[in-house]
C-alpha atoms as a PDB file:
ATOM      1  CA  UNK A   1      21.323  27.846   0.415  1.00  0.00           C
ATOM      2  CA  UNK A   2      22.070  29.020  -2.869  1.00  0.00           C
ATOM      3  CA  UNK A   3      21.114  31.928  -4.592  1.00  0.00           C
ATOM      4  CA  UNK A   4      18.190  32.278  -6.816  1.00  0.00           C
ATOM      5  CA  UNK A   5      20.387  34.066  -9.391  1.00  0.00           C
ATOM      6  CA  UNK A   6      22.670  30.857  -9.322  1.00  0.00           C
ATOM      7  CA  UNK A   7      19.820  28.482  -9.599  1.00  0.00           C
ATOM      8  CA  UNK A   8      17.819  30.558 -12.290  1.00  0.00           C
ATOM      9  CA  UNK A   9      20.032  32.723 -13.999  1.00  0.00           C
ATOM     10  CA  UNK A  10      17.599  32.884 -16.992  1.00  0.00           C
ATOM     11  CA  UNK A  11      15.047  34.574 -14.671  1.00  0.00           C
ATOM     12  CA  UNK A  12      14.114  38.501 -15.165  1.00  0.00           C
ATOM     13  CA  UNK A  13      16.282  40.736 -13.169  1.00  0.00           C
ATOM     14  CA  UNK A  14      14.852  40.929  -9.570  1.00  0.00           C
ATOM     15  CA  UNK A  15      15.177  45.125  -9.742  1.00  0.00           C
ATOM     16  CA  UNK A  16      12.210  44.420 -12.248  1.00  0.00           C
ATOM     17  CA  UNK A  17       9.851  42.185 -10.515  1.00  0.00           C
ATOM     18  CA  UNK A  18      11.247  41.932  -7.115  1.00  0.00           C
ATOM     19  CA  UNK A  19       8.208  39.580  -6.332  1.00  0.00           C
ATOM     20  CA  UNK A  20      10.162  36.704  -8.347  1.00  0.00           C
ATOM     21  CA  UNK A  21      13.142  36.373  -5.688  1.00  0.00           C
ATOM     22  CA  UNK A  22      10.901  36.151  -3.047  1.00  0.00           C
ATOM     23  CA  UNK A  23       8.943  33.620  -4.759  1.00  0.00           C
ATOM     24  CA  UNK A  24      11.702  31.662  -6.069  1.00  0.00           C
ATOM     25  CA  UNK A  25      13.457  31.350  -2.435  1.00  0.00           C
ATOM     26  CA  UNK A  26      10.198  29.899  -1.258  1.00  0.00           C
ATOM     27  CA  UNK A  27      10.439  27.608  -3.163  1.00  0.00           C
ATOM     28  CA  UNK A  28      13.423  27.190  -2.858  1.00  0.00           C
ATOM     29  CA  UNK A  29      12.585  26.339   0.898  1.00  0.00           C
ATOM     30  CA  UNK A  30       9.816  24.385   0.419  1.00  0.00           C
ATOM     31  CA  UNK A  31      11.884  22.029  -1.880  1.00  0.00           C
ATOM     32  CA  UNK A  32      14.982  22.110   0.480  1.00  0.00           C
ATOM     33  CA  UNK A  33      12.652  21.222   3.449  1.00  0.00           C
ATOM     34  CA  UNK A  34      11.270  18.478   1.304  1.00  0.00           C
ATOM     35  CA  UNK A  35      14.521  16.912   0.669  1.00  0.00           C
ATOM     36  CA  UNK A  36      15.690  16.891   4.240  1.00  0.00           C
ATOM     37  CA  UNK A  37      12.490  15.204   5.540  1.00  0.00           C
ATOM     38  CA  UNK A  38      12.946  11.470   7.244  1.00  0.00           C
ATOM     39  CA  UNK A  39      12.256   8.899   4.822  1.00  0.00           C
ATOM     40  CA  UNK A  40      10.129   5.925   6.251  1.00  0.00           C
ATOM     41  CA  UNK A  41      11.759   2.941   7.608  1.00  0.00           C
ATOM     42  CA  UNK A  42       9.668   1.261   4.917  1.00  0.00           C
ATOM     43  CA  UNK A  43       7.343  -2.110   5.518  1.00  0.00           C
ATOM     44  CA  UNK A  44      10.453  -4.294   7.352  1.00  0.00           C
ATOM     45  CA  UNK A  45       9.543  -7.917   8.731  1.00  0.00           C
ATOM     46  CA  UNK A  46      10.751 -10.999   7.203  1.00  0.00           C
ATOM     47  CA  UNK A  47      13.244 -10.730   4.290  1.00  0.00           C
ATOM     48  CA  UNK A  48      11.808 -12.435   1.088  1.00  0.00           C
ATOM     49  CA  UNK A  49      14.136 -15.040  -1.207  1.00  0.00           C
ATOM     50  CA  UNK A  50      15.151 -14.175  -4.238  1.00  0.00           C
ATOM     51  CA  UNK A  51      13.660 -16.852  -5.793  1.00  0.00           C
ATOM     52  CA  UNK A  52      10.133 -17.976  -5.214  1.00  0.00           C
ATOM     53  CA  UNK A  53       9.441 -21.554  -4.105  1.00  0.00           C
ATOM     54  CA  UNK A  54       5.627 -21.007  -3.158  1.00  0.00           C
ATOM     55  CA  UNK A  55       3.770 -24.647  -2.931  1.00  0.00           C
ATOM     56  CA  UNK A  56       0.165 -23.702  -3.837  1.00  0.00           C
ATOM     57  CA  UNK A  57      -1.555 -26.614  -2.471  1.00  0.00           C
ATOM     58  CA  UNK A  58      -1.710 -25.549   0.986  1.00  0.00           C
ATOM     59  CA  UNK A  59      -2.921 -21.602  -0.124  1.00  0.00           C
ATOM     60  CA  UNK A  60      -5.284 -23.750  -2.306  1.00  0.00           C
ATOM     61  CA  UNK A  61      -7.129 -25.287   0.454  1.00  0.00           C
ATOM     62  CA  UNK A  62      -7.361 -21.982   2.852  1.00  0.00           C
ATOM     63  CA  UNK A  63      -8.561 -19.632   0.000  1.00  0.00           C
ATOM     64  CA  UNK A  64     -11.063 -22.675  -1.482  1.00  0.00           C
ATOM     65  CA  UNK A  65      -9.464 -22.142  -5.082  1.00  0.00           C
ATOM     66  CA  UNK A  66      -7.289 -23.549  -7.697  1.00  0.00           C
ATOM     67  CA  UNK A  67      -3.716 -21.316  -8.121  1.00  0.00           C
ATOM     68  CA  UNK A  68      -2.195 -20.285 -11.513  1.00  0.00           C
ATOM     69  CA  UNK A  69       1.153 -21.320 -10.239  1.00  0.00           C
ATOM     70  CA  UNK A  70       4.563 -20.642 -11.954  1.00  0.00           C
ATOM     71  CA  UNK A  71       7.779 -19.690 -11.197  1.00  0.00           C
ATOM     72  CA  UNK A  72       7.367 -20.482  -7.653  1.00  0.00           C
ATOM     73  CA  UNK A  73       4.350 -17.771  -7.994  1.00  0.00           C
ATOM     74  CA  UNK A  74       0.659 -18.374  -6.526  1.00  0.00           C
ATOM     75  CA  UNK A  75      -1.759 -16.580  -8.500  1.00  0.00           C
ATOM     76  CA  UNK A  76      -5.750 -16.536  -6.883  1.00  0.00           C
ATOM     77  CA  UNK A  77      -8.040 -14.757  -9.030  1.00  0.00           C
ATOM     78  CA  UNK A  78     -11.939 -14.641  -7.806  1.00  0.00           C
ATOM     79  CA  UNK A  79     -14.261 -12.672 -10.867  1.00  0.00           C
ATOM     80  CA  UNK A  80     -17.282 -10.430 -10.042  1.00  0.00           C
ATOM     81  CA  UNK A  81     -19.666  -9.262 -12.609  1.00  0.00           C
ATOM     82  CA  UNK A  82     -20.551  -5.857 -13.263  1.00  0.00           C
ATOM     83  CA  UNK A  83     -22.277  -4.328 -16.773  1.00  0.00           C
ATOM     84  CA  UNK A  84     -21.417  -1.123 -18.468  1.00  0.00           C
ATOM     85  CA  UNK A  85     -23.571   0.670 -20.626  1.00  0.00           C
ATOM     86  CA  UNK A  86     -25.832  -2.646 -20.759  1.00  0.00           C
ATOM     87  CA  UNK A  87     -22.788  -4.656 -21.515  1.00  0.00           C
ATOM     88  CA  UNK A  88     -22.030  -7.454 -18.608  1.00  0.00           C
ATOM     89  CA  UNK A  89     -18.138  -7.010 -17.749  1.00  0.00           C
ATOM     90  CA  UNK A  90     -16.630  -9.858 -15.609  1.00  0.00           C
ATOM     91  CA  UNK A  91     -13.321 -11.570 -14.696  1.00  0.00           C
ATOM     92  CA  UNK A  92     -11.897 -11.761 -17.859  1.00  0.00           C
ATOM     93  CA  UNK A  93     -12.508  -7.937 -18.156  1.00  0.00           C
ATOM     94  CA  UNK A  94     -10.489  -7.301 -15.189  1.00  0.00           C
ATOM     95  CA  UNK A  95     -13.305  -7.439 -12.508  1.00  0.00           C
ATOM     96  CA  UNK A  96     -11.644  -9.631 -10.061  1.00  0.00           C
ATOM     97  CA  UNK A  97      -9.827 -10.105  -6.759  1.00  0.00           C
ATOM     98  CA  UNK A  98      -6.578 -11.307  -7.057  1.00  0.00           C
ATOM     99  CA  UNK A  99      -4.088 -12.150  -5.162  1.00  0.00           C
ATOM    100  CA  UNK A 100      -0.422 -13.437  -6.100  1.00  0.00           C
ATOM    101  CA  UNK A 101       1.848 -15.387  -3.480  1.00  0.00           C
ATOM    102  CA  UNK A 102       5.582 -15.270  -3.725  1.00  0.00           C
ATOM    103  CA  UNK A 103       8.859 -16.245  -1.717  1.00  0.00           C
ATOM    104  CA  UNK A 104       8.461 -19.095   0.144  1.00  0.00           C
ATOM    105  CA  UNK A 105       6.514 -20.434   3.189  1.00  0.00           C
ATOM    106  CA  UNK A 106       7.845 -18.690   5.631  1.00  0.00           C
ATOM    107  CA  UNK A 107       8.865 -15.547   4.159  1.00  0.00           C
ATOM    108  CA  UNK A 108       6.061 -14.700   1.793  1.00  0.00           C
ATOM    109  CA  UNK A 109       4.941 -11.235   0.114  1.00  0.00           C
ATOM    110  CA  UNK A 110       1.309 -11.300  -0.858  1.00  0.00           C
ATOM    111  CA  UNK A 111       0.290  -8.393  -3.377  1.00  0.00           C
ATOM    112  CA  UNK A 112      -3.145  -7.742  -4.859  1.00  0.00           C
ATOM    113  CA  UNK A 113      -6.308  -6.339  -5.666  1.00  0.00           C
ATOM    114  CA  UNK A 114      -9.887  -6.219  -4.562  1.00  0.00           C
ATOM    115  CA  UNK A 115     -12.820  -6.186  -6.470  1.00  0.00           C
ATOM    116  CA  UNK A 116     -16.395  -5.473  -3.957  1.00  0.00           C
ATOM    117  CA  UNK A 117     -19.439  -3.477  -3.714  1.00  0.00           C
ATOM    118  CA  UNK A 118     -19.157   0.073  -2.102  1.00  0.00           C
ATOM    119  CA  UNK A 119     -21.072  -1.249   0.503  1.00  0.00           C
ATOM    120  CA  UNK A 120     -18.297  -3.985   1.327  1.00  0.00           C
ATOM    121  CA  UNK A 121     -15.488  -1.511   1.263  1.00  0.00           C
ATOM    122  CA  UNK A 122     -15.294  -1.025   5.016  1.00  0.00           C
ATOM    123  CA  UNK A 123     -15.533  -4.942   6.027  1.00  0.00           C
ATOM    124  CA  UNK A 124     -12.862  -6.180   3.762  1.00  0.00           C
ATOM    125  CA  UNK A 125     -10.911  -2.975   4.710  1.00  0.00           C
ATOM    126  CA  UNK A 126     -11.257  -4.150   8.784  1.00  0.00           C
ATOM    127  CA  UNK A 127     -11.026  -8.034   7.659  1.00  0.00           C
ATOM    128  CA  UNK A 128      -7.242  -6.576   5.995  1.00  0.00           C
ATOM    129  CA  UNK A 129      -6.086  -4.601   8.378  1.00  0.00           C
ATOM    130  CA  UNK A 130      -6.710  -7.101  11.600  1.00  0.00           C
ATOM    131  CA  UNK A 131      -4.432  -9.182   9.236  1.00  0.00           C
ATOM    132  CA  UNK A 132      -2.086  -6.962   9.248  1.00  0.00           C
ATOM    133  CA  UNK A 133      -2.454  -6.631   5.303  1.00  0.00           C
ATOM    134  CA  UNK A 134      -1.526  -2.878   4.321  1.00  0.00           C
ATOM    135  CA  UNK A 135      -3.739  -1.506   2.006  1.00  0.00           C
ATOM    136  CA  UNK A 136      -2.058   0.411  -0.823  1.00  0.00           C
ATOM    137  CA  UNK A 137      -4.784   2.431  -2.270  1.00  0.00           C
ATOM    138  CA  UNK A 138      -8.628   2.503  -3.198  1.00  0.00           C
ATOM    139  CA  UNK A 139     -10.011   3.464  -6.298  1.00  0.00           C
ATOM    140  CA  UNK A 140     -12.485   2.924  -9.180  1.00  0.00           C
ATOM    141  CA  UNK A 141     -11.424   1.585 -12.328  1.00  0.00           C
ATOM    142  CA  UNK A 142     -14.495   1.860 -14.205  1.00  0.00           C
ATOM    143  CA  UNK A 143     -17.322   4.551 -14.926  1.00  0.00           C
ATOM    144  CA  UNK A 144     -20.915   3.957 -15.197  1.00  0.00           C
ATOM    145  CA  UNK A 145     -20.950   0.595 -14.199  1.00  0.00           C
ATOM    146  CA  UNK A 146     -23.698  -1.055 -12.136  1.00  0.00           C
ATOM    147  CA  UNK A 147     -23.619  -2.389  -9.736  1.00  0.00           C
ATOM    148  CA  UNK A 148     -20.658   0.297  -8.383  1.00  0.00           C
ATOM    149  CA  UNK A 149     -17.130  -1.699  -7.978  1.00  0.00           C
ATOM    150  CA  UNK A 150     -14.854  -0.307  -5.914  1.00  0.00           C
ATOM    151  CA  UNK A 151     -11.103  -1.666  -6.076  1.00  0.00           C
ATOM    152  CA  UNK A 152      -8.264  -2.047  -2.905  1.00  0.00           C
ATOM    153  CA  UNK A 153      -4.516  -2.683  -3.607  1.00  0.00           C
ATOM    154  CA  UNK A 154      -2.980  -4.494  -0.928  1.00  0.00           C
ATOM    155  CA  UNK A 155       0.301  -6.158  -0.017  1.00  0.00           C
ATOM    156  CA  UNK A 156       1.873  -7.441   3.341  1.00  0.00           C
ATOM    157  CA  UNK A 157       5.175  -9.875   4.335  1.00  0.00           C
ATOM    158  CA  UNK A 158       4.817 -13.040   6.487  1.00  0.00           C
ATOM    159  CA  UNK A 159       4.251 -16.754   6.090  1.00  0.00           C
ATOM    160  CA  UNK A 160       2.448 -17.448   3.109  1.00  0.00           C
ATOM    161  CA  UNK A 161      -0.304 -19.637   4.886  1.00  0.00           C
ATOM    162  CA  UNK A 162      -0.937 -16.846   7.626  1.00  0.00           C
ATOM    163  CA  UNK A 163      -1.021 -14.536   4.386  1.00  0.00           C
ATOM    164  CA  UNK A 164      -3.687 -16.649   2.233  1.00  0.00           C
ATOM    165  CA  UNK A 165      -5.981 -16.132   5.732  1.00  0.00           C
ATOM    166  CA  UNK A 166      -6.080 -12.870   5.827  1.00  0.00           C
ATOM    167  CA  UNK A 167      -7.210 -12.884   2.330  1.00  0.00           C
ATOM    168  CA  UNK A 168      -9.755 -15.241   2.905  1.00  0.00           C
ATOM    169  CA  UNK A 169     -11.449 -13.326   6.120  1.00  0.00           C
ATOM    170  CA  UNK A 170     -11.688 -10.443   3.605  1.00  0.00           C
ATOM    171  CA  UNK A 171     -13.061 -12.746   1.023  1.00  0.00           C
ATOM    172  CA  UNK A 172     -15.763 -13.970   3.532  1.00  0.00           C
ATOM    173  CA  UNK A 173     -17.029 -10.855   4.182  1.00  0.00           C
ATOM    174  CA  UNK A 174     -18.041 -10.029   0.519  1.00  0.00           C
ATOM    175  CA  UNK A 175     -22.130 -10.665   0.230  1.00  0.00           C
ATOM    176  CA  UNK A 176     -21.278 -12.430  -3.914  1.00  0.00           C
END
C-alpha cells in the first residue's frame, strides 16, 4: 500500500492534524478492498448475434399485439393511463409497458419496462421471476399522479418465444 503522503501530497502535514493520516489510510483501505472484490460472472446463457433477425409474427400472437419491428428489433408497447395535476397522461406520455425483442429465435435478449398499479407490483414481480426474467430496478417516474404507477426494468436471455411468455404471464396479471 502506498503512502498517504505519496497519494496526497497536497494534504496538511500529518504533525498538524494527525487525524488526516488515519483517515486517509482508511480510505485508502476501504477503496483498496473495493477494488480487489470478485466481480460477478455476469447474466451468462445463450450468446446473442450481432445482428438481430427477430420475426415478430410469432411474439405477435403470444403477447396479443402488433410489433414496431425494425432492424431485426421487436418493439411491444401496452399504454396505461394515469392524470397529473387533473391532466390525463397516457402511452404517448411514457406510461407504458414495453418490451423490445432482439437477436434471433433462439438466442434472444428481451429488455423493458413495466408500467402497473402499486398494488400489482408483487404479481408481475412473481409472474417475472418464475420466468426467469431479472428485474433491473423499480421505481416511480412520476409525482402526484393518480392512480400511483409504479415502473420495473427488466431484461433476460433465451429463445425469443419462451421470452414473449414470460412477458405475457406478467401482463395477465395486471387488473387494466
Amino acid at each position: 500500500m502506498s503512502s498517504v503522503r505519496d497519494a496526497a501530497p497536497d494534504l496538511a502535514s500529518t504533525e498538524e492534524n494527525p487525524e488526516t493520516e488515519q483517515l486517509a489510510t482508511g480510505v485508502r483501505k476501504a477503496l483498496d478492498a473495493a477494488n480487489a472484490a470478485q466481480r460477478g460472472a455476469g447474466f451468462g446463457g445463450v450468446s446473442i448475434p450481432a445482428k438481430s433477425t427477430i420475426d415478430s409474427k410469432p411474439l405477435e400472437a403470444i403477447l396479443g399485439a402488433s410489433a414496431q419491428a425494425k432492424d431485426g428489433i421487436a418493439k411491444f408497447s401496452f399504454g396505461r393511463k394515469t392524470s397529473m395535476h387533473g391532466t390525463e397522461v397516457g402511452e404517448a406520455m411514457g406510461v407504458n409497458t414495453w418490451a423490445a425483442f432482439a437477436g434471433s429465435q433462439r438466442a434472444a435478449v428481451v429488455d423493458g419496462d413495466f408500467a402497473m398499479l402499486e398494488d400489482e407490483l408483487q404479481d408481475v414481480l412473481k409472474a417475472l421471476r418464475h420466468a426467469n426474467i431479472d428485474i433491473v430496478a423499480i421505481h416511480n417516474h412520476m409525482t402526484h399522479e393518480q392512480p400511483r404507477i409504479m415502473f420495473l426494468h427488466f431484461w433476460a436471455k433465451g429463445p425469443a418465444e419462451e421470452l414473449a411468455r414470460g412477458v405475457k404471464s406478467a401482463l395477465d396479471t395486471q387488473k387494466k
